[in-house]
Protein backbone atom coordinates (compact mmCIF):
# COMPACT_ATOMS: atom_id res chain seq x y z
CA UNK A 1 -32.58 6.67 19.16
CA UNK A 2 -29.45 4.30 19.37
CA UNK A 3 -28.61 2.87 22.97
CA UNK A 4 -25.09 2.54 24.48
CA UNK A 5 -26.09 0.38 26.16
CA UNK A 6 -27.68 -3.15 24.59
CA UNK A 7 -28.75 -4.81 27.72
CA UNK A 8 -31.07 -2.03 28.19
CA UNK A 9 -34.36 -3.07 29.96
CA UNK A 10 -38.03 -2.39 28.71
CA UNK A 11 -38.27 0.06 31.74
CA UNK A 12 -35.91 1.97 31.30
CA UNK A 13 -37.02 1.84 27.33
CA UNK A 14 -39.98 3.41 28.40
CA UNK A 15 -38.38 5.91 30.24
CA UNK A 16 -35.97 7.02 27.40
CA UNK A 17 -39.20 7.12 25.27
CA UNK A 18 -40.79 9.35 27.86
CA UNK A 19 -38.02 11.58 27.98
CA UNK A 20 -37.68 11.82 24.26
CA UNK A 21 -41.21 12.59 23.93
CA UNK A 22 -41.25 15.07 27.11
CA UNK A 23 -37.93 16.78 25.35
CA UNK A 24 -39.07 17.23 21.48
CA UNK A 25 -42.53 18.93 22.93
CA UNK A 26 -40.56 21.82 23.96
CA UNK A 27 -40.56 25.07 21.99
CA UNK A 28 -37.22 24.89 19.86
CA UNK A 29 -36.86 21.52 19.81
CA UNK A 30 -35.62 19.86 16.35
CA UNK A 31 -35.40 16.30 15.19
CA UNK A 32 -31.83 14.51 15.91
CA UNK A 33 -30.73 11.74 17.31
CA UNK A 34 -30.82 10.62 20.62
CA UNK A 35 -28.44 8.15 22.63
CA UNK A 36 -28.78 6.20 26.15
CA UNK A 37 -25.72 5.87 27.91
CA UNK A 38 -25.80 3.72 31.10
CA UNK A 39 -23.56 5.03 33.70
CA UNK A 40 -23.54 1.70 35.28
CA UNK A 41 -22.48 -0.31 31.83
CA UNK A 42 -19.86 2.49 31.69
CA UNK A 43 -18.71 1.26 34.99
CA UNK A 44 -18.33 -2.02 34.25
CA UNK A 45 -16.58 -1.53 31.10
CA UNK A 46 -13.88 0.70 32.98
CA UNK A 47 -13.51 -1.72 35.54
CA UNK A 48 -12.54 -4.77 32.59
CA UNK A 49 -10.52 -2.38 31.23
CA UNK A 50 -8.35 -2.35 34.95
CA UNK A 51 -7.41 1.15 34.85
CA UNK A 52 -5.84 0.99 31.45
CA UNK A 53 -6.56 4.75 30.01
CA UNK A 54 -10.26 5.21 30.07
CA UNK A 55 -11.17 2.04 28.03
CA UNK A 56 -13.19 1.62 25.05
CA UNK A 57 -13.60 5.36 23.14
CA UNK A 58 -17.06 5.15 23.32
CA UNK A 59 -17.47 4.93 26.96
CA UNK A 60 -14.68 8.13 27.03
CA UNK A 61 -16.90 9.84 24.82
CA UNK A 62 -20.39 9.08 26.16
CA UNK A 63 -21.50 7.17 23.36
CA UNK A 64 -21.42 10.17 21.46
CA UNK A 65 -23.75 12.51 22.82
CA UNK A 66 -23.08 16.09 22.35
CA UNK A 67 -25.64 17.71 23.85
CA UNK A 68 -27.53 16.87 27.39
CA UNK A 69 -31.53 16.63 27.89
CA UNK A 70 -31.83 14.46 30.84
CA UNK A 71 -31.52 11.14 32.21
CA UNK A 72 -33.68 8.29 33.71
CA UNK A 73 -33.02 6.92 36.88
CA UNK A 74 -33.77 2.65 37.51
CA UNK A 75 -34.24 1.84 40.73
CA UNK A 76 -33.91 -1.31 40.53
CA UNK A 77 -30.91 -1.57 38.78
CA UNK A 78 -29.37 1.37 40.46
CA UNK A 79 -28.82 2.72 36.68
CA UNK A 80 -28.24 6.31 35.32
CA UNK A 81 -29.19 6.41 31.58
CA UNK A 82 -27.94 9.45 30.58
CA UNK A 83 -29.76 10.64 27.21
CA UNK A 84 -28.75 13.29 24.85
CA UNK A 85 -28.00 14.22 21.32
CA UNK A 86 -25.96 12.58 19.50
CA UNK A 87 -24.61 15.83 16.50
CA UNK A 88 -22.11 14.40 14.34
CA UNK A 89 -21.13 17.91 13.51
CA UNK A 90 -20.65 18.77 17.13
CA UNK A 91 -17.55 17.76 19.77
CA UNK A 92 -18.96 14.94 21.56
CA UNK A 93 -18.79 15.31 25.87
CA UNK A 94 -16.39 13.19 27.52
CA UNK A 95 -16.69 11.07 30.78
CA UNK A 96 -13.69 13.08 32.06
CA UNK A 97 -15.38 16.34 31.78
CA UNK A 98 -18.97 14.84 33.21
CA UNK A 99 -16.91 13.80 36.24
CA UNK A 100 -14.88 16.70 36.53
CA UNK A 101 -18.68 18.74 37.03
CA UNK A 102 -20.39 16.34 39.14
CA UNK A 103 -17.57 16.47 41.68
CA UNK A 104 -17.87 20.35 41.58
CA UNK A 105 -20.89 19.75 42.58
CA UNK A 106 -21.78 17.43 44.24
CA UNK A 107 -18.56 17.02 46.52
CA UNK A 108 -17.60 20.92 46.53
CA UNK A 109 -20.39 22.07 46.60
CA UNK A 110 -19.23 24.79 43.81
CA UNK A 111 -19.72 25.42 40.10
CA UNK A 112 -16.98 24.74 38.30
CA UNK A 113 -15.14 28.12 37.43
CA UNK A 114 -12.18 29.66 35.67
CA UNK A 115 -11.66 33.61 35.56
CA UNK A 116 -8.42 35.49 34.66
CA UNK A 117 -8.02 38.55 37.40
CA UNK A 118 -6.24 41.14 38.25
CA UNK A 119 -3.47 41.34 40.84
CA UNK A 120 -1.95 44.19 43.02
CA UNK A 121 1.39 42.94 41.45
CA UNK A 122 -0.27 42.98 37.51
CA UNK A 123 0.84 46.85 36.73
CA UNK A 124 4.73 46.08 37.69
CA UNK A 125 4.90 42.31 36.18
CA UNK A 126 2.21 42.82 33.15
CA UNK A 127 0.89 39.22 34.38
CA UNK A 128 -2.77 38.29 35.71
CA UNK A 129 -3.60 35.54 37.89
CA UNK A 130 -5.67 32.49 37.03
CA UNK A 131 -8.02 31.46 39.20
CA UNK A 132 -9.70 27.71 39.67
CA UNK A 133 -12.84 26.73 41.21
CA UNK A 134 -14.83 23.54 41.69
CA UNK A 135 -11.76 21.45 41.20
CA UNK A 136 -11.16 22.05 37.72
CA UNK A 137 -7.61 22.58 37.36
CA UNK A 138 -5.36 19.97 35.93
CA UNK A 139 -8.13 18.32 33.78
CA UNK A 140 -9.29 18.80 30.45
CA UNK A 141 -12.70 20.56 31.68
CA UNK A 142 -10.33 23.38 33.13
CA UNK A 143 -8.00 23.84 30.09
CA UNK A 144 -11.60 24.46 27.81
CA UNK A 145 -12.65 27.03 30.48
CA UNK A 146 -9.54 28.78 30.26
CA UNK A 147 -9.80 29.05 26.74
CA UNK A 148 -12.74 30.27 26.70
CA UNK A 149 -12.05 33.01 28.76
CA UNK A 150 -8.76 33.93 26.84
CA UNK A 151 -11.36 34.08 23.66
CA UNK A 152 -13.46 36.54 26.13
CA UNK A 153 -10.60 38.52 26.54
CA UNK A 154 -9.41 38.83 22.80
CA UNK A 155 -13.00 39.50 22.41
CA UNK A 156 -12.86 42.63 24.69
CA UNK A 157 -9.22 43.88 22.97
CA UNK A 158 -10.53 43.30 19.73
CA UNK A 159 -8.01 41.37 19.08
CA UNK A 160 -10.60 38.89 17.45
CA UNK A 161 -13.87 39.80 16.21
CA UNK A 162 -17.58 38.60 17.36
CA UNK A 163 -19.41 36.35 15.01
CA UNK A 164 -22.30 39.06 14.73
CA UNK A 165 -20.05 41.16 12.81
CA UNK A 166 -19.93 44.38 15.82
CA UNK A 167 -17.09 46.84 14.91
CA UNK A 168 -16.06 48.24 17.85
CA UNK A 169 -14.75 46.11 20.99
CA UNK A 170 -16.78 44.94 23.84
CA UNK A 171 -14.53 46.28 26.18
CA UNK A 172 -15.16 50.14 24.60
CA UNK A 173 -18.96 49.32 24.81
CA UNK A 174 -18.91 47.97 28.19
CA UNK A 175 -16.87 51.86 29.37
CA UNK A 176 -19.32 53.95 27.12
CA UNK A 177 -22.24 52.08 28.94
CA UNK A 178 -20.82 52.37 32.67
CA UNK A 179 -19.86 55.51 32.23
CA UNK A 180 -23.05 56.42 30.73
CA UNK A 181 -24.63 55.20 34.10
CA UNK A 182 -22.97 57.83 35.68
CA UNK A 183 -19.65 56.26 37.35
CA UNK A 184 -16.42 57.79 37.02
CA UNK A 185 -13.42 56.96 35.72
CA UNK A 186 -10.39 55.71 35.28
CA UNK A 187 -11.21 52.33 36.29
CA UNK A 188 -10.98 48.63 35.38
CA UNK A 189 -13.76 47.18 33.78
CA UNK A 190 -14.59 43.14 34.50
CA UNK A 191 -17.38 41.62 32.77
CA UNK A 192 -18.08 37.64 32.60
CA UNK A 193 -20.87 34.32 32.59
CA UNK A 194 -22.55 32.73 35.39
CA UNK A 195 -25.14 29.77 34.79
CA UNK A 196 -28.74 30.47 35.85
CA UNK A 197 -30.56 28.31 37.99
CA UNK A 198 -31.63 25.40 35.22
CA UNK A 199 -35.42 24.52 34.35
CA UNK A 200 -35.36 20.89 34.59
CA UNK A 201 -38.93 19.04 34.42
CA UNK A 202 -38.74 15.83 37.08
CA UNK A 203 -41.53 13.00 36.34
CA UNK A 204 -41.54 9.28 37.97
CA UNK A 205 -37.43 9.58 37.96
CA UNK A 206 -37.57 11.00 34.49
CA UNK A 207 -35.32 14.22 34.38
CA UNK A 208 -35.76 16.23 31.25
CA UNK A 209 -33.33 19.84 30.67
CA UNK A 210 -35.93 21.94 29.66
CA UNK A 211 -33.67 24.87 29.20
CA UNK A 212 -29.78 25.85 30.78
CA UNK A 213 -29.01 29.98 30.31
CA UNK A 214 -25.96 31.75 31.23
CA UNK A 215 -26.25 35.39 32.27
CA UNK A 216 -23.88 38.20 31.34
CA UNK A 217 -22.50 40.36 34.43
CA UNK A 218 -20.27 43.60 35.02
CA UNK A 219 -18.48 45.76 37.02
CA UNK A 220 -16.75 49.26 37.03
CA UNK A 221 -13.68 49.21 39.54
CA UNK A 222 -12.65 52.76 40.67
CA UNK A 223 -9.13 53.31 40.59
């Protein structure tokens, strides 16, 4: 385990070890390694840096971690340590992004979301309309949601192929399936993500990710 932060105090120590240990019990778990990142180091290194970009890159980038388990909470230092792998192979999160979310949030009150609909005006101008939620447009969390559901789409048209090799497009197998069901047709077919409610284990302000799950869901419009 490397810490971002040096000045890191035995309890919290022992409640990044906790964590760690907690975490790697877990069915699926593998060995990597894991990184500390104090939120409130992070803050003081932003403030030196007096606005000037987002300071040093390893506070931008987390210290590295690409992947999430949990965090530990001091009390007395009124401390976030933020712990999660640390992939080399993997994009790394950014502090942008992990502020982006927590003000979706916490301050909205939404989850962050990006969808590319359909609009009364689509069948006469051939363009959709893209939708923001949570606060996520103009920032970099945004653009990688949009992205992501331009993939979906190209995914559906076949106009790129699935990583498990399937043939035919997801959009056909989505209309064979509805209609199957029994719904007529013609219609317009939306299909997308929406995150589960996490499994997160909470012990003496120890917060461990035991497992995050996005489920699939989709509807037959009747035109």
């Amino acid at each position: 385990m490397t810490a971002y932060n040096r000045r890191i105090r035995l309890g919290q120590i022992v409640g990044i070890l906790l964590l760690a240990f907690i975490w790697a019990s877990l069915p699926g778990a593998f060995a990597s390694v894991f990184t500390a990142f104090s939120m409130k180091e992070a803050e003081h290194r932003l403030r030196q840096a007096k606005g000037s970009a987002i300071g040093d890159n390893e506070t931008a980038r987390l210290g590295g971690i690409t992947r999430l388990v949990g965090m530990v909470y001091d009390t007395d230092q009124k401390d976030i340590i933020l712990i999660g792998q640390a992939d080399a192979k993997e994009q790394p999160l950014t502090l942008d992004d992990l502020v982006v979310a927590i003000k979706a949030l916490m301050v909205r009150k939404q989850w962050p979301l990006v969808s590319i609909d359909v609009s009364p005006q689509t069948v006469s101008s051939q363009q959709q309309v893209v939708r923001f939620e949570g606060g996520v447009e103009n920032s970099g969390f945004g653009k990688a949601m949009l992205e992501a559901d331009v993939c979906l789409k190209e995914l559906a048209l076949g106009r790129r192929l699935p990583r498990c090799g399937a043939s035919n497009r997801i959009f056909d197998r989505i209309v064979e399936a509805t209609r199957a069901s029994g719904s007529p047709g013609p219609g317009n077919v939306r299909f997308w993500f929406e995150p589960i409610e996490p499994n997160i284990t909470a012990l003496d302000r120890v917060y461990v990710i035991n497992e995050l799950e996005l489920e699939y869901q989709q509807s037959f419009l009747v035109m």
